[in-house]
Each structure stands twice: as structure tokens, then as C-alpha cells.
Protein backbone atom coordinates (compact mmCIF):
# COMPACT_ATOMS: atom_id res chain seq x y z
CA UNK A 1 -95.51 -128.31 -131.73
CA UNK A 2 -92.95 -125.77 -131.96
CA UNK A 3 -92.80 -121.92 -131.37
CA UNK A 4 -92.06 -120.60 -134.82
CA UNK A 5 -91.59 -116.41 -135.14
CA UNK A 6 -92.91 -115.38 -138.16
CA UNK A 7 -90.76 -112.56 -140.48
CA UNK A 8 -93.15 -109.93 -142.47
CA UNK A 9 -89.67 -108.43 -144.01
CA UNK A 10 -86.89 -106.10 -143.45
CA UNK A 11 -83.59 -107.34 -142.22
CA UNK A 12 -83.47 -109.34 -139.41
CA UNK A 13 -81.36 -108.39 -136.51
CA UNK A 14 -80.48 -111.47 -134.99
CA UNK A 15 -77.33 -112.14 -136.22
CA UNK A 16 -76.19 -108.75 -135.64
CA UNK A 17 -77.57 -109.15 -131.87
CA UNK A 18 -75.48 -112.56 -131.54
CA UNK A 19 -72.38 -110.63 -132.88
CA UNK A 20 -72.55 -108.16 -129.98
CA UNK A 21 -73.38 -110.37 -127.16
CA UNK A 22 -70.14 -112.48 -128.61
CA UNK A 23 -68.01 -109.19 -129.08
CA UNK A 24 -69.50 -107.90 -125.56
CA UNK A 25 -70.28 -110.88 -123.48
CA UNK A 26 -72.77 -110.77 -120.80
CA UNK A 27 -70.23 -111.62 -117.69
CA UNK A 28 -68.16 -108.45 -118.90
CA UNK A 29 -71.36 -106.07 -119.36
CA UNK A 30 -70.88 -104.80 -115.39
CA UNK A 31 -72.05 -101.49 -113.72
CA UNK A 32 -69.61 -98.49 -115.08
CA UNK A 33 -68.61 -100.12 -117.97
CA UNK A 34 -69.30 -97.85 -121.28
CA UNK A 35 -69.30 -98.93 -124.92
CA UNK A 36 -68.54 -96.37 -127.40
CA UNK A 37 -70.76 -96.45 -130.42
CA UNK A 38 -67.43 -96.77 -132.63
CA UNK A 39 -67.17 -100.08 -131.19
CA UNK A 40 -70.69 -101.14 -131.79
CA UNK A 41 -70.52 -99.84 -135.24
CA UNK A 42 -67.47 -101.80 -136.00
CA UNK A 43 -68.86 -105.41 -134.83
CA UNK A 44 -71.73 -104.53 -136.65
CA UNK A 45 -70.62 -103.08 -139.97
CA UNK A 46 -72.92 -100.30 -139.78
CA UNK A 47 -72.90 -96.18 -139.37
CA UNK A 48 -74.16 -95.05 -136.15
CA UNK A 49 -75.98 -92.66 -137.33
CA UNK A 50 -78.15 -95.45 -139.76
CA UNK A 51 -81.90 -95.97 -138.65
CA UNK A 52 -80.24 -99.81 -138.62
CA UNK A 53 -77.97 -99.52 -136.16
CA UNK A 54 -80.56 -98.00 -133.64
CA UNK A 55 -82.60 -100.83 -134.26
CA UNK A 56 -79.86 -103.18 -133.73
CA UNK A 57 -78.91 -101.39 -130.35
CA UNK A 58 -82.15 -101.00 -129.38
CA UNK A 59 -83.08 -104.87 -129.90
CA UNK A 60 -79.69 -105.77 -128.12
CA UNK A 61 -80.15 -103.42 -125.06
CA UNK A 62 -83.45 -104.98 -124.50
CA UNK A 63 -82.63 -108.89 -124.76
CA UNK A 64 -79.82 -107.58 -122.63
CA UNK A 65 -82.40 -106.22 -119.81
CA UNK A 66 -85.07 -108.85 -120.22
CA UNK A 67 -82.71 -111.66 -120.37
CA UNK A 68 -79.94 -110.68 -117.90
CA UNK A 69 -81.28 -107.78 -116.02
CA UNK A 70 -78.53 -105.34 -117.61
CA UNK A 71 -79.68 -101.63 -117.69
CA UNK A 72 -78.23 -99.56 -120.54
CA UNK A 73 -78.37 -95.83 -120.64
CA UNK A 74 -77.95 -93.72 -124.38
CA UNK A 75 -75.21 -90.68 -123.44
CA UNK A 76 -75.93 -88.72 -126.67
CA UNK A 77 -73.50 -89.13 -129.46
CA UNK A 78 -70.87 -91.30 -127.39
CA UNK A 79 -72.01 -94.64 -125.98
CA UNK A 80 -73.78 -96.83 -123.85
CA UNK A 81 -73.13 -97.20 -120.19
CA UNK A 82 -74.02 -100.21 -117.97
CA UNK A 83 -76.39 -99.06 -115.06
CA UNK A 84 -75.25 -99.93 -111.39
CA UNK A 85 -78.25 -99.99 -108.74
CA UNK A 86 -78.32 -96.67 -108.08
CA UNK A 87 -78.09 -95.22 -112.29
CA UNK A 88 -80.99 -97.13 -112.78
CA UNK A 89 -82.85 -96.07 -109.78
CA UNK A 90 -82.43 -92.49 -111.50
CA UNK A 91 -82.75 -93.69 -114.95
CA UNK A 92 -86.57 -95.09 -113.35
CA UNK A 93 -87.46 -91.48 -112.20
CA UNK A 94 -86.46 -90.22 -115.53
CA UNK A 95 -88.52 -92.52 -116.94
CA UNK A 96 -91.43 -91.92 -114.34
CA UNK A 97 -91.00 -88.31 -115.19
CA UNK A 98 -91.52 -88.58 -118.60
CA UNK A 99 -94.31 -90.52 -118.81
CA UNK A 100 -96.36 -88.20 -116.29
CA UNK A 101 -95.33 -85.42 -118.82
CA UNK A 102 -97.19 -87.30 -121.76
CA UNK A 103 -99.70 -88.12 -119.66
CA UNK A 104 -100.68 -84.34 -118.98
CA UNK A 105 -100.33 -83.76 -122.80
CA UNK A 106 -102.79 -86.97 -123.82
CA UNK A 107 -105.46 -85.39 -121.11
CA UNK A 108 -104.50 -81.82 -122.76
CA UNK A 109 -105.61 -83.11 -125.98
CA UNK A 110 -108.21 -85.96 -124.71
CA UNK A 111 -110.10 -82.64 -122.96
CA UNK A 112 -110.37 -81.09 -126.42
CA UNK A 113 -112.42 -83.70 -127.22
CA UNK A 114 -115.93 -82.86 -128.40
CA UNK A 115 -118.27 -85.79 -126.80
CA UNK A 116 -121.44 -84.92 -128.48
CA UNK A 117 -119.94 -86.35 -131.65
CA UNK A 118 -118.91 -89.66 -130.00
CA UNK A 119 -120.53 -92.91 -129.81
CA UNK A 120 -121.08 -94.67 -126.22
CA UNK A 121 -118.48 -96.64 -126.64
CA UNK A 122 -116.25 -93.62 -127.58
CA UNK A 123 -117.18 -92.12 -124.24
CA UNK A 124 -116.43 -95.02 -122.96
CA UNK A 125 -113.02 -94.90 -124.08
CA UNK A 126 -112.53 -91.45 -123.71
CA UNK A 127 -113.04 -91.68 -120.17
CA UNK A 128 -110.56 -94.79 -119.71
CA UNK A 129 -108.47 -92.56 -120.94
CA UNK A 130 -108.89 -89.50 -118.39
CA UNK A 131 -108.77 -92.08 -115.60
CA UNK A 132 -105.34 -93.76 -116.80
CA UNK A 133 -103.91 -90.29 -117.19
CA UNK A 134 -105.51 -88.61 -113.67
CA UNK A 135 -103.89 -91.98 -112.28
CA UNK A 136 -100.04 -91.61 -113.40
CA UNK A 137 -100.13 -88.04 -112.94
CA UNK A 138 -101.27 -88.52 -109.26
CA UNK A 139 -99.03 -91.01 -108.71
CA UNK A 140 -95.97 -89.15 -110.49
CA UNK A 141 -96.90 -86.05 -107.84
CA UNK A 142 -96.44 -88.30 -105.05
CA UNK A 143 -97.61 -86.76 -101.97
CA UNK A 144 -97.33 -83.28 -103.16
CA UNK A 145 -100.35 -81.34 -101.78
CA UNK A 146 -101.81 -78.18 -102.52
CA UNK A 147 -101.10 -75.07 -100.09
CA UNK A 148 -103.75 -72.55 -100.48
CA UNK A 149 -102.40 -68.94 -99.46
CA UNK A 150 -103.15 -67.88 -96.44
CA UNK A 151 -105.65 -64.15 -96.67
């Protein structure tokens, strides 16, 4: 039996992916090196600023990471730059960062919630929810602890 994808439409970005990983080979995608959009653009006939070529860049950057272990980071308007160790040690924390700040917003709007119009398994959810959220925020805060003032 073989592992067939199936395509519900659009236009597939494989072939642009496989033009990039030829134009920018894997063994030359080391830490420093930055790709200008320009030069993405032009292997893959499209405008940067197209809704396609962010799809394209984002399926490449992400074969590129699962695949190879190659950390990409956007720098707004200019490129992509190849992560060394210590980039994507940041790049983590920035990620870390933002995801405790959506998780204060989802128990923002989770707490607005009015349960007496929920089913059980609604509650049920609900508080799933405030667990997973009261989890990455406390573990986002690290070891921070509250000082009271002294009176």
C-alpha cells in the first residue's frame, strides 16, 4: 500500500519548494547566512509581497527545520537568516514569550465566559482550557514569585 497525499485545490507548492532547496542547497544553508527575499522571489517567479510567496517560504522554512534541523528567522521586509545555536535559543524565548501572552488573552476572554449557559461538557472544556492556560503562564513566569510590601 502506498502513502498517497491527497490535493483539495489551490496551487501546490512543491515544485516551488524543490526549486529553492536546488537554488539554496541544504549544505550551504549555515548559521549567519541571510537570503534576501529578492532572491527568493526570483527562483520562484513570484512578488514578495503575494499571499503565494509566504506560503511558499513558509512551507520551505519548515521542511527545512523538520527535515534538516535549519532554523530560519523573518527580518521584516529584507530576508531570512539561518539561526546558529544561540539565535535560536532567543528565537525559543520569543516564541515562549508569545505564546504566554495569548495565553493570558484566551483566559481573559475564557473568564468572560457565562457557565450557566453551558452544557457539562462545555464546562468541561472550559475548564481544560483555564488549566492549559494557568499552566504556560506559570511556566512562562518561571520562578518569579510574588513580594508582598512590607507595612
Amino acid at each position: 500500500m502506498t502513502n498517497t497525499k491527497i490535493f483539495l485545490g489551490g496551487v501546490p507548492t512543491e515544485p516551488d519548494v524543490t526549486a529553492l532547496n536546488e537554488a539554496f542547497p541544504v549544505s550551504e544553508l549555515l548559521p549567519g547566512k541571510f537570503i534576501e527575499y529578492s532572491q527568493i522571489s526570483a527562483v520562484i517567479n513570484v512578488s514578495p509581497r503575494s499571499s503565494r510567496f509566504k506560503t511558499v517560504l513558509d512551507r520551505w522554512r519548515k521542511v527545512a527545520e523538520r527535515e534538516h534541523g535549519i532554523v530560519t528567522k523573518c527580518r521584516q521586509g529584507e530576508g531570512i537568516e539561518v539561526l546558529d545555536d544561540k539565535g535560536k535559543l532567543t528565537f525559543a524565548g520569543d516564541k515562549l514569550h508569545s505564546a504566554a501572552r495569548l495565553a493570558r488573552r484566551s483566559g481573559q476572554i475564557a473568564a468572560r465566559v457565562d457557565i450557566s449557559g453551558l452544557s457539562g461538557q462545555e464546562r468541561d472544556a472550559l475548564l481544560k482550557l483555564e488549566r492549559k492556560n494557568a499552566a504556560i503562564c506559570s511556566i512562562a513566569a518561571g520562578k518569579r514569585t510574588l513580594e508582598l510590601p512590607q507595612l
